[in-house]
PDB file of N, CA and C in Angstrom:
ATOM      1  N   UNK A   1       0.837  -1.186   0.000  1.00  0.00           N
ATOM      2  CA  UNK A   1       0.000   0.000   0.000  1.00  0.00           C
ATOM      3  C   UNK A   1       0.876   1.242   0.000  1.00  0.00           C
ATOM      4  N   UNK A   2       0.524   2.271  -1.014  1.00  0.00           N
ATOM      5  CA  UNK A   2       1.321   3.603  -0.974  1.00  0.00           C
ATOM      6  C   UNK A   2       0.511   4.631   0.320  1.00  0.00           C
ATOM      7  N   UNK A   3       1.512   5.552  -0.151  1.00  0.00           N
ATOM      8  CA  UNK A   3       0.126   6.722   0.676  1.00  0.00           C
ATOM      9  C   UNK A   3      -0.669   6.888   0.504  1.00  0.00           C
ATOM     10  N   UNK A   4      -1.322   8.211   1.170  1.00  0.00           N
ATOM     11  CA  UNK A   4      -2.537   8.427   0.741  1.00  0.00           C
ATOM     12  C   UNK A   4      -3.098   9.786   0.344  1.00  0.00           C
ATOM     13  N   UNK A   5      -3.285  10.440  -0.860  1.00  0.00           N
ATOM     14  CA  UNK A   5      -2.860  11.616  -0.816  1.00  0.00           C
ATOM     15  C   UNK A   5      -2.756  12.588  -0.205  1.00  0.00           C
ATOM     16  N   UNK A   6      -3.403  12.503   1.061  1.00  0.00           N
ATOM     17  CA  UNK A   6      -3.368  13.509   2.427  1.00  0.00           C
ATOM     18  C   UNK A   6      -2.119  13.690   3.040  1.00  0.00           C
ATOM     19  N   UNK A   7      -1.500  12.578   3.135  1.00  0.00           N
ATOM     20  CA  UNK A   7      -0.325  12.140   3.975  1.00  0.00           C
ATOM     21  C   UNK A   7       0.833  12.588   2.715  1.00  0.00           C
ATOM     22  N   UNK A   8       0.402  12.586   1.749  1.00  0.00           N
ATOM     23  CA  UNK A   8       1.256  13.006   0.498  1.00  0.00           C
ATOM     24  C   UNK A   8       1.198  14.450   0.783  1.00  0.00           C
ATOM     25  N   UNK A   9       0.173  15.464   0.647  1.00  0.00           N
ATOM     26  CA  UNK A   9       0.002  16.384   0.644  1.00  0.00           C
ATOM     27  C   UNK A   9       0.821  17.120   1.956  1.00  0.00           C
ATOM     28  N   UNK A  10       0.532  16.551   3.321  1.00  0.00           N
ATOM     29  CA  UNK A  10       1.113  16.780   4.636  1.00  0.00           C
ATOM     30  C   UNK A  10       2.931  16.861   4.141  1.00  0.00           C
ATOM     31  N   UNK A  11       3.507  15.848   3.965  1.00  0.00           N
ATOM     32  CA  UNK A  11       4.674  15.943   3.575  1.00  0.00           C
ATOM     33  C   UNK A  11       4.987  16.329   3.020  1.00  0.00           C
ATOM     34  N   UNK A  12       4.364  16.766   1.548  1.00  0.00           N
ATOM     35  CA  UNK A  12       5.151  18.016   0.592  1.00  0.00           C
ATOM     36  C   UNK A  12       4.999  18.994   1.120  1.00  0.00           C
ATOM     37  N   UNK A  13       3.811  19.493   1.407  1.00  0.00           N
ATOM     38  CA  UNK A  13       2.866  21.376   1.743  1.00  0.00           C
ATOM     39  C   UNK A  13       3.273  21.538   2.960  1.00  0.00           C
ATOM     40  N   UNK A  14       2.400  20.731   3.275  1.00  0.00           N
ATOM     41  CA  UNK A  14       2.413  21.819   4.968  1.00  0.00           C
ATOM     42  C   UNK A  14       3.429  21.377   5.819  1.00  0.00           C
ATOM     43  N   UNK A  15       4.174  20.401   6.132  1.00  0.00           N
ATOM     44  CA  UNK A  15       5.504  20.508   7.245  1.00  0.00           C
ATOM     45  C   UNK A  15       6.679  21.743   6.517  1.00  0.00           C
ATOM     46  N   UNK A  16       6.745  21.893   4.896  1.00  0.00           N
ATOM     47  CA  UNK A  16       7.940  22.448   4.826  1.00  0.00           C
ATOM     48  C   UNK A  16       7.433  23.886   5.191  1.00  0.00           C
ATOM     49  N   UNK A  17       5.718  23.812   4.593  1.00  0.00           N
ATOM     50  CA  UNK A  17       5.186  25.331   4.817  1.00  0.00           C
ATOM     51  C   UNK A  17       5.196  26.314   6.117  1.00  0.00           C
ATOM     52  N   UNK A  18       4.764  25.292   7.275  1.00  0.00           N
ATOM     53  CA  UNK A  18       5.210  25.477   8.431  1.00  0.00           C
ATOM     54  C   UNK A  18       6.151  25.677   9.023  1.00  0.00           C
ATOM     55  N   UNK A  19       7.123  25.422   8.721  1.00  0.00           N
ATOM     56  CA  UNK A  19       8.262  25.479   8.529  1.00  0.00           C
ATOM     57  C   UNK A  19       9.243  27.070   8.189  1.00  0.00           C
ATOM     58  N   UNK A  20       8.452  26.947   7.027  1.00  0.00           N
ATOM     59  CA  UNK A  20       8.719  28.267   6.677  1.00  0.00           C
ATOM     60  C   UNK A  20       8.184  29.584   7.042  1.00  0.00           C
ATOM     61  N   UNK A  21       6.611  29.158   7.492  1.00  0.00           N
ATOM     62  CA  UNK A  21       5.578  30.545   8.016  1.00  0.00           C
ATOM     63  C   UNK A  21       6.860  30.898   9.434  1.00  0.00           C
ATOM     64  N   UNK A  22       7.544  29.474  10.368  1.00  0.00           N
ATOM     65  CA  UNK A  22       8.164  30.135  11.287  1.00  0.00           C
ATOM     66  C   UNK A  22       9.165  30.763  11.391  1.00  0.00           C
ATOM     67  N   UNK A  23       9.916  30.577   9.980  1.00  0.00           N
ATOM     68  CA  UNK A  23      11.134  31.272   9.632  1.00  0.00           C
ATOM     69  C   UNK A  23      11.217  32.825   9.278  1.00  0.00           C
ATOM     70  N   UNK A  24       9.824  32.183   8.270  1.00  0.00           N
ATOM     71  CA  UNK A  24       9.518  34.417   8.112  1.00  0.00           C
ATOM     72  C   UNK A  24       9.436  35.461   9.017  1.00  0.00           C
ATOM     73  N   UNK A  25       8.645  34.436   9.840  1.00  0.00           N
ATOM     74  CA  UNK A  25       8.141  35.267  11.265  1.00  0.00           C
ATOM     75  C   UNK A  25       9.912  35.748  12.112  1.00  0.00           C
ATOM     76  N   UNK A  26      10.272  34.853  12.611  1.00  0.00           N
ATOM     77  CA  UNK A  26      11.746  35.300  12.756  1.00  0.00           C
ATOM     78  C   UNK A  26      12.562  35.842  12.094  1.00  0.00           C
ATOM     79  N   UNK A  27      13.229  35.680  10.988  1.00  0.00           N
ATOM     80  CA  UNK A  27      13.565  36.412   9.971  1.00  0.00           C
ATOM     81  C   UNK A  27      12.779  37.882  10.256  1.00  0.00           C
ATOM     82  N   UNK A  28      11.409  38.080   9.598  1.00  0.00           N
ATOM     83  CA  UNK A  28      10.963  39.591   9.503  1.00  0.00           C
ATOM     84  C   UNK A  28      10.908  40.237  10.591  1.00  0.00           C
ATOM     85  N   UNK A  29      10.663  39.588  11.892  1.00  0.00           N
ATOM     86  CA  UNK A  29      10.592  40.499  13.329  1.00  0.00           C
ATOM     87  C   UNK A  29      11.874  40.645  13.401  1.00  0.00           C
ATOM     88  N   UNK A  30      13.423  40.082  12.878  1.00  0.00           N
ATOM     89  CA  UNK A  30      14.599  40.564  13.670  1.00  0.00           C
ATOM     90  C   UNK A  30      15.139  41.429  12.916  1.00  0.00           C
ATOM     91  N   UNK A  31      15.065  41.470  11.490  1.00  0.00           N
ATOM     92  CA  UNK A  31      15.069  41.745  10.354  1.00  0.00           C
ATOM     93  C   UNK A  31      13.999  43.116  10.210  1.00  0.00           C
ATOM     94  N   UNK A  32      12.983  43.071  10.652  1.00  0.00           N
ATOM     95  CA  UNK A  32      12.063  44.540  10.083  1.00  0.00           C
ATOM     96  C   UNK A  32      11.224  44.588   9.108  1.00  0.00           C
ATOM     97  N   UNK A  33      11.210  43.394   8.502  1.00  0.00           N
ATOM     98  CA  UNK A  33      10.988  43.592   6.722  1.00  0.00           C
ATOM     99  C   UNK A  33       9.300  43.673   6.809  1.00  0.00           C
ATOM    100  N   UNK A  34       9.223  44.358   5.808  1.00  0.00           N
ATOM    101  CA  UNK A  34       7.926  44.676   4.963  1.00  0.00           C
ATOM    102  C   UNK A  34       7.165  43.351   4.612  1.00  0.00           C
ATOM    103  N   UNK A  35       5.841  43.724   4.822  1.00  0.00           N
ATOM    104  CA  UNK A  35       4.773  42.273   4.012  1.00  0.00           C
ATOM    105  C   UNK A  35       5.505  41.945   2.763  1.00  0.00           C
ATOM    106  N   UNK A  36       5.863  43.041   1.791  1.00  0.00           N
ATOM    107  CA  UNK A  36       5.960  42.521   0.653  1.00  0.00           C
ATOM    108  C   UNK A  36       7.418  41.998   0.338  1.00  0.00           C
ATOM    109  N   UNK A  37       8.423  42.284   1.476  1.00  0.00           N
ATOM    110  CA  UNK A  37       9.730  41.421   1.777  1.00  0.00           C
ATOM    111  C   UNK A  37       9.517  40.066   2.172  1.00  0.00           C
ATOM    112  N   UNK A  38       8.612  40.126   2.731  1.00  0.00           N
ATOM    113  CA  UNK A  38       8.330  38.267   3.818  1.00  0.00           C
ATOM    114  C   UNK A  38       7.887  37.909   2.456  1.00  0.00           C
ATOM    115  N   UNK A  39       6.757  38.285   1.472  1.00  0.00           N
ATOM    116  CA  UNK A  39       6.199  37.711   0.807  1.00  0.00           C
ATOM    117  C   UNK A  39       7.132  37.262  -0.972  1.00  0.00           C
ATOM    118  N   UNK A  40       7.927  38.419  -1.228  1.00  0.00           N
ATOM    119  CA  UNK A  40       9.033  37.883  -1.871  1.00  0.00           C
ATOM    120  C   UNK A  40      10.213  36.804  -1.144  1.00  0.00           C
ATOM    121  N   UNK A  41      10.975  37.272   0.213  1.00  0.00           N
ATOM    122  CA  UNK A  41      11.189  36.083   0.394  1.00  0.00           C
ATOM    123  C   UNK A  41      10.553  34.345   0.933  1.00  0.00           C
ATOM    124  N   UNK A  42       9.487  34.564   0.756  1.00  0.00           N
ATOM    125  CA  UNK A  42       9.019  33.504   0.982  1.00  0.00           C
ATOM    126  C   UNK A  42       8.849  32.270   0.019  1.00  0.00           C
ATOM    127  N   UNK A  43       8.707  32.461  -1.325  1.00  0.00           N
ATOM    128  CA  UNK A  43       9.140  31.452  -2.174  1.00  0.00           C
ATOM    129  C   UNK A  43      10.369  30.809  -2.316  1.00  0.00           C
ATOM    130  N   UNK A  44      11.410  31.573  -2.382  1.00  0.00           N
ATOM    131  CA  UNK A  44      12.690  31.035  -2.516  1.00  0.00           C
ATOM    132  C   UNK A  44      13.282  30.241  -1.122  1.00  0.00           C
ATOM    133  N   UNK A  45      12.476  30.663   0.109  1.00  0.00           N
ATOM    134  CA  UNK A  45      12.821  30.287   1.096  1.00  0.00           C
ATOM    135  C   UNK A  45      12.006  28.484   1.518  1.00  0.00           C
ATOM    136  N   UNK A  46      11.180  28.826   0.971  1.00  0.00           N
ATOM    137  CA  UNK A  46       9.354  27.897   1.006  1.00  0.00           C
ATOM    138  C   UNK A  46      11.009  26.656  -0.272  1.00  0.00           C
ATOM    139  N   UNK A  47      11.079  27.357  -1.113  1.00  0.00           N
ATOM    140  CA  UNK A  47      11.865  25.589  -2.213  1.00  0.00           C
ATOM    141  C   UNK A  47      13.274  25.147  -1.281  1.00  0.00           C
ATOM    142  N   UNK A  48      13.846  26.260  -0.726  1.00  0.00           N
ATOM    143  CA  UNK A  48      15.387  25.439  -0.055  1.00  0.00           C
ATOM    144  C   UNK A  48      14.403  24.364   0.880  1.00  0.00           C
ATOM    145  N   UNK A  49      13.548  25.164   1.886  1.00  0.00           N
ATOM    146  CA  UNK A  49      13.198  24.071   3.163  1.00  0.00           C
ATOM    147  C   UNK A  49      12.418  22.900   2.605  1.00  0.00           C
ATOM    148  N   UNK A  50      11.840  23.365   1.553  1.00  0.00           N
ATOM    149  CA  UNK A  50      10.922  21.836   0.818  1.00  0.00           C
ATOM    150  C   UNK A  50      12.313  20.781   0.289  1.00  0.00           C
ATOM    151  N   UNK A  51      13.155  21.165  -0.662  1.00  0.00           N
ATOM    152  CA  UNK A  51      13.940  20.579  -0.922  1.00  0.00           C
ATOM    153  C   UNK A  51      15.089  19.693   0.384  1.00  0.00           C
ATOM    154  N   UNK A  52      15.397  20.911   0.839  1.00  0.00           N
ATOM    155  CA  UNK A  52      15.970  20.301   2.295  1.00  0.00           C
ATOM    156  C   UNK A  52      15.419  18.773   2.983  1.00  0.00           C
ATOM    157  N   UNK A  53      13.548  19.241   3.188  1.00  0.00           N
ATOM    158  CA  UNK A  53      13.076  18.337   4.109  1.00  0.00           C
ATOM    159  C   UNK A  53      13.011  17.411   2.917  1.00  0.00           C
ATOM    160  N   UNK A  54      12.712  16.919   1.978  1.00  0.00           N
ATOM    161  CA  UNK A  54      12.764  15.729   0.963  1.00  0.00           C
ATOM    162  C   UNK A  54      13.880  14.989   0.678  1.00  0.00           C
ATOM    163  N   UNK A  55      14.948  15.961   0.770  1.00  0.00           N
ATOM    164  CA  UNK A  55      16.191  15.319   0.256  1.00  0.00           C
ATOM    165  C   UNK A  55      16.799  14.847   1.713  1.00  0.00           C
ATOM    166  N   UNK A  56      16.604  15.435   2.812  1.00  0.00           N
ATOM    167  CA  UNK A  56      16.892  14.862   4.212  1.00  0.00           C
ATOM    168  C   UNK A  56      15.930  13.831   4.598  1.00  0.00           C
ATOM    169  N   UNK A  57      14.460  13.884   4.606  1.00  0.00           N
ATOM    170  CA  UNK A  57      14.013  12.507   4.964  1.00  0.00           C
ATOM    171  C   UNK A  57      14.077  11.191   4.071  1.00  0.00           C
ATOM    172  N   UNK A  58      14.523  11.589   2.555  1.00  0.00           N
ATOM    173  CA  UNK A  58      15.199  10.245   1.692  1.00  0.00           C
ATOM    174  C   UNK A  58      16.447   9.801   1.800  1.00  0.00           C
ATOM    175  N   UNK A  59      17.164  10.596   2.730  1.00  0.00           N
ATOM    176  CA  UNK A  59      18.599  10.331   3.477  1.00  0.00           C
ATOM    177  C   UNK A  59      18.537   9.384   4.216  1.00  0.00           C
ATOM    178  N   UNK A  60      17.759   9.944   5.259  1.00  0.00           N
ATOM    179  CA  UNK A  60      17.151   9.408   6.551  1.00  0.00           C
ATOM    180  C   UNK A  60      16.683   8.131   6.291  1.00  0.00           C
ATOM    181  N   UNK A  61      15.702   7.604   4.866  1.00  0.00           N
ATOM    182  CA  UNK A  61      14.770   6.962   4.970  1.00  0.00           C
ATOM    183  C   UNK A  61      16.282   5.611   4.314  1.00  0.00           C
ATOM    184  N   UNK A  62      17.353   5.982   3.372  1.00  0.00           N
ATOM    185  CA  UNK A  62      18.443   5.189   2.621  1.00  0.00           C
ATOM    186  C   UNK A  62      19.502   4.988   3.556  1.00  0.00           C
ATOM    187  N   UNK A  63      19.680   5.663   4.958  1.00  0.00           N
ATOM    188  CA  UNK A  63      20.368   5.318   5.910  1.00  0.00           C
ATOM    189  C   UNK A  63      19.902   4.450   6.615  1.00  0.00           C
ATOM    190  N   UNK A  64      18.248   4.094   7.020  1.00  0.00           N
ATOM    191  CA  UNK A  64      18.152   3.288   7.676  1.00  0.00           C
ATOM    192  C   UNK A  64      17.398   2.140   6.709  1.00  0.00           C
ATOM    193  N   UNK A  65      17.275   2.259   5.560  1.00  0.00           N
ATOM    194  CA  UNK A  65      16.851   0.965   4.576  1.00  0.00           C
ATOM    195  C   UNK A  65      15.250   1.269   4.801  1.00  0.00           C
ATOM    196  N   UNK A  66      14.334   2.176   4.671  1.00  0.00           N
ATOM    197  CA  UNK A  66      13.601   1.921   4.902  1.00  0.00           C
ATOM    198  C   UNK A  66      12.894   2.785   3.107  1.00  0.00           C
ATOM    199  N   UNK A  67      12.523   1.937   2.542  1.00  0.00           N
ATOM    200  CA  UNK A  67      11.479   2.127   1.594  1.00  0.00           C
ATOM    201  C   UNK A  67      10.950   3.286   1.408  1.00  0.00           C
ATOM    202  N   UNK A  68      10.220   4.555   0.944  1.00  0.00           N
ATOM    203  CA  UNK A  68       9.320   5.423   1.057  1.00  0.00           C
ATOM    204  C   UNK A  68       8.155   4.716  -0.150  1.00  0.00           C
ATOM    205  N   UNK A  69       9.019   4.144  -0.904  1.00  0.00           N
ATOM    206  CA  UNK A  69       7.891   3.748  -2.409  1.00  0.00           C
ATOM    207  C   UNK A  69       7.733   2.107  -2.376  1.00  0.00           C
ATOM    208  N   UNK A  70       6.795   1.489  -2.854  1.00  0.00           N
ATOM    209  CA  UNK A  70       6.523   0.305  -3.049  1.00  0.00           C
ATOM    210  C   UNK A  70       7.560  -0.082  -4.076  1.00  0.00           C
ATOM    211  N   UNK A  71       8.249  -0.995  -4.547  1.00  0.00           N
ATOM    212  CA  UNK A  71       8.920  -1.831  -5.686  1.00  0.00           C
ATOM    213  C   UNK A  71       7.924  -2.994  -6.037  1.00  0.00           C
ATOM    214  N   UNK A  72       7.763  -2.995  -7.040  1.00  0.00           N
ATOM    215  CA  UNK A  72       7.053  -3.964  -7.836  1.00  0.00           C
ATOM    216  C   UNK A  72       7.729  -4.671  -8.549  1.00  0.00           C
ATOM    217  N   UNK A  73       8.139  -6.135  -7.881  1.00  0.00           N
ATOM    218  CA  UNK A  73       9.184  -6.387  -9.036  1.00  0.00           C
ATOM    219  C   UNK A  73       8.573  -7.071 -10.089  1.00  0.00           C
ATOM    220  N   UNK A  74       9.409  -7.072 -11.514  1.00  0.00           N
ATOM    221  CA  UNK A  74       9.034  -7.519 -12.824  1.00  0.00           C
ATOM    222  C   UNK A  74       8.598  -9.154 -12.050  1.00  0.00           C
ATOM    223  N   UNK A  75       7.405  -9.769 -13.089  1.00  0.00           N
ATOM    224  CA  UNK A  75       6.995 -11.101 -13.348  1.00  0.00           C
ATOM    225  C   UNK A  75       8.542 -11.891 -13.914  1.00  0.00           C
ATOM    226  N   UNK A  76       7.939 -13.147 -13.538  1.00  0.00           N
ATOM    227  CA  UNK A  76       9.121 -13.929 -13.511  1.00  0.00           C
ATOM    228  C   UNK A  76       8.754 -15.185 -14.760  1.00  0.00           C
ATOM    229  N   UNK A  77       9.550 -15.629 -15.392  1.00  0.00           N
ATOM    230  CA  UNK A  77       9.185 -16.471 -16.587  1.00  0.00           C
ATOM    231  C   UNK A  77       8.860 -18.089 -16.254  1.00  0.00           C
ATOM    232  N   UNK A  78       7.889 -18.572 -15.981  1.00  0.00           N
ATOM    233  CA  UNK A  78       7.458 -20.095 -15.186  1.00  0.00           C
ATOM    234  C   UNK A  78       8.329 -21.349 -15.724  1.00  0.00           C
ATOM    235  N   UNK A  79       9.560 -20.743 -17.118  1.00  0.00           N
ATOM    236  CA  UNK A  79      10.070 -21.902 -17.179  1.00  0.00           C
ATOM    237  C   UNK A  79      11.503 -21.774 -16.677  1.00  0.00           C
ATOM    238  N   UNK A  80      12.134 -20.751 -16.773  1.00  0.00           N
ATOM    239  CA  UNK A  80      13.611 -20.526 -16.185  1.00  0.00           C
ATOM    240  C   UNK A  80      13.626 -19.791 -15.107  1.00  0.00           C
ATOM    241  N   UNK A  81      12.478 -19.074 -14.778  1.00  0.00           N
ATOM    242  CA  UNK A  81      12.818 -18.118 -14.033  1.00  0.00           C
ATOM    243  C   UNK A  81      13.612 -16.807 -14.206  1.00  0.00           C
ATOM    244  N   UNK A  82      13.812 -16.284 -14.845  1.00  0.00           N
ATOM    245  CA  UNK A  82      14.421 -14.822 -15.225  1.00  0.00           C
ATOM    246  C   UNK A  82      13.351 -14.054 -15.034  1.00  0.00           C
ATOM    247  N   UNK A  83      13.669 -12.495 -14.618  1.00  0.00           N
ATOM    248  CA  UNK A  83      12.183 -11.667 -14.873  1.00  0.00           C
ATOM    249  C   UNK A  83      11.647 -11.203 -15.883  1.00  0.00           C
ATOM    250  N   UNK A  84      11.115 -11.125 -16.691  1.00  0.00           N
ATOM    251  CA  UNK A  84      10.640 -10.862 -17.722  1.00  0.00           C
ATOM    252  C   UNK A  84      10.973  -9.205 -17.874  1.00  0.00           C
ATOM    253  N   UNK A  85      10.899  -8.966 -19.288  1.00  0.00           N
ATOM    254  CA  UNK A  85      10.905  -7.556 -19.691  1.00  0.00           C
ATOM    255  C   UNK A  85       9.727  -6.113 -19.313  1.00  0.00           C
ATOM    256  N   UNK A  86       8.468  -7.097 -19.924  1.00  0.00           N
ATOM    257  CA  UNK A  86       7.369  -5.940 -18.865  1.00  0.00           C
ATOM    258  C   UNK A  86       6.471  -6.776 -18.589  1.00  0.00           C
ATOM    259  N   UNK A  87       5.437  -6.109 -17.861  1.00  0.00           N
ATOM    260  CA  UNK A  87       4.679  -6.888 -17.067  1.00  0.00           C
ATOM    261  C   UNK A  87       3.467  -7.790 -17.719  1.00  0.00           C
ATOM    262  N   UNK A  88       3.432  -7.900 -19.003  1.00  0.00           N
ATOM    263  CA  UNK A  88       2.299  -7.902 -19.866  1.00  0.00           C
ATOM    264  C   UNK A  88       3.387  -8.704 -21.015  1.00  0.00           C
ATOM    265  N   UNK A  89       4.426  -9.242 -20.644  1.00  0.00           N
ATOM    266  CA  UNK A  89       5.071 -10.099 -21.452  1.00  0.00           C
ATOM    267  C   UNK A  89       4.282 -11.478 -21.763  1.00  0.00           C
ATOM    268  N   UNK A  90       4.379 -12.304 -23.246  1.00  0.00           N
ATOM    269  CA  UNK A  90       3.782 -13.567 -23.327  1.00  0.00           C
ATOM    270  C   UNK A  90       5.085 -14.227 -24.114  1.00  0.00           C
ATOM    271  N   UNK A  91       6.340 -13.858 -23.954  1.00  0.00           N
ATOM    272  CA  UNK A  91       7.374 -14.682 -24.160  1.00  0.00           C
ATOM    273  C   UNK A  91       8.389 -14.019 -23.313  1.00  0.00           C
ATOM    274  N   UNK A  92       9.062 -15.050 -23.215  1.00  0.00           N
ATOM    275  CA  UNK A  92      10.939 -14.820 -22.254  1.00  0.00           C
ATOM    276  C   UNK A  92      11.749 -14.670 -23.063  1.00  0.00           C
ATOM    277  N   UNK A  93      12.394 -13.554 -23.551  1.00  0.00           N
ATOM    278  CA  UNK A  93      13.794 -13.755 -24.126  1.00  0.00           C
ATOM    279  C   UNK A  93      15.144 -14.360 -23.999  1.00  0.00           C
ATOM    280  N   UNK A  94      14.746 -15.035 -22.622  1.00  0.00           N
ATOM    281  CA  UNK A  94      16.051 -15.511 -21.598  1.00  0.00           C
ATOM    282  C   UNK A  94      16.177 -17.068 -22.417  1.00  0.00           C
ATOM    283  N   UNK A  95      14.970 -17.547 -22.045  1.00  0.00           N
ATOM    284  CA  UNK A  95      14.927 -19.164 -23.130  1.00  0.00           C
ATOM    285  C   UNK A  95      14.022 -19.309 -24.033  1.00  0.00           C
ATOM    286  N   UNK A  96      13.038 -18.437 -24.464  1.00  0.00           N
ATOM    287  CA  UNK A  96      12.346 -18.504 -25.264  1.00  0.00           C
ATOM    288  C   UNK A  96      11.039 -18.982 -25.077  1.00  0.00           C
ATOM    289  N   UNK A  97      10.941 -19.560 -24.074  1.00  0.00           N
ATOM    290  CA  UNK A  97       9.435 -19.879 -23.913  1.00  0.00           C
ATOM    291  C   UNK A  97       8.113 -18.771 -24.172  1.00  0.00           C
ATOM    292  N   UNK A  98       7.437 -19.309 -24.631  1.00  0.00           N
ATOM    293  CA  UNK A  98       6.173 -18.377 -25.032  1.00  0.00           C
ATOM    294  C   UNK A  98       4.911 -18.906 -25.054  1.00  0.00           C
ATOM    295  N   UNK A  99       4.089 -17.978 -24.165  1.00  0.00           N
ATOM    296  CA  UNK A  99       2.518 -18.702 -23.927  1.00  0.00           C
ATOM    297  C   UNK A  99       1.984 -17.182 -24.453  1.00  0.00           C
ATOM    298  N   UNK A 100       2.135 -17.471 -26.106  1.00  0.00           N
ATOM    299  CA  UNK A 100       1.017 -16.152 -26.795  1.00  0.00           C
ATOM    300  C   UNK A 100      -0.291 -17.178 -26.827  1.00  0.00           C
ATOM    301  N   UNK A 101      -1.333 -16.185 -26.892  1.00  0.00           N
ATOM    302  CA  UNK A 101      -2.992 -17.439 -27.258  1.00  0.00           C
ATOM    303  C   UNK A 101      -2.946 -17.673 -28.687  1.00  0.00           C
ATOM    304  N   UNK A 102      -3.252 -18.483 -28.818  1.00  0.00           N
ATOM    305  CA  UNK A 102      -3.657 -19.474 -30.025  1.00  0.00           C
ATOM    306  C   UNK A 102      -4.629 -19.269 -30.694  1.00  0.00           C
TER     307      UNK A 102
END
């Protein structure tokens, strides 16, 4: 089972967004800046922390072996066993066997 697009949505949008609403807020109160400063820097700031948190929890997730995506592995050929090319194969190139319909 994958996600679910909520839990998809949570992890792209709103942790990095949050993220970032708290940065502006610091940033502009120490800083001074204008609505329309928070609001220009807020895109460029909104892609480092999105990028950051994606590329750090697929760190996280390849340091400890843990999956984020399902693998589906290719079908396997019932007479040698090799995996087949795609999933909707009706011959093996490995030995040739072939169950096309008749």
């Amino acid at each position: 089972m994958g996600y679910s697009h909520l839990s998809t949505f949570i992890y792209i949008a709103v942790i990095p967004g949050a993220i970032t609403g708290l940065a502006l807020g610091y940033i502009g109160d120490r800083f001074e800046l204008t609505s329309l400063q928070r609001l220009i820097a807020a895109v460029p700031l909104w892609l480092a922390i999105l990028s950051g948190w994606v590329f750090g929890m697929a760190g996280l997730a390849y340091l400890f072996g843990v999956a984020l995506a399902l693998i589906y592995p290719m079908p396997r050929c019932a007479c040698c066993g090799q995996p087949l090319l795609c999933r909707h194969a009706e011959q093996c190139f490995h030995c040739g066997a072939d169950w096309h319909k008749t």
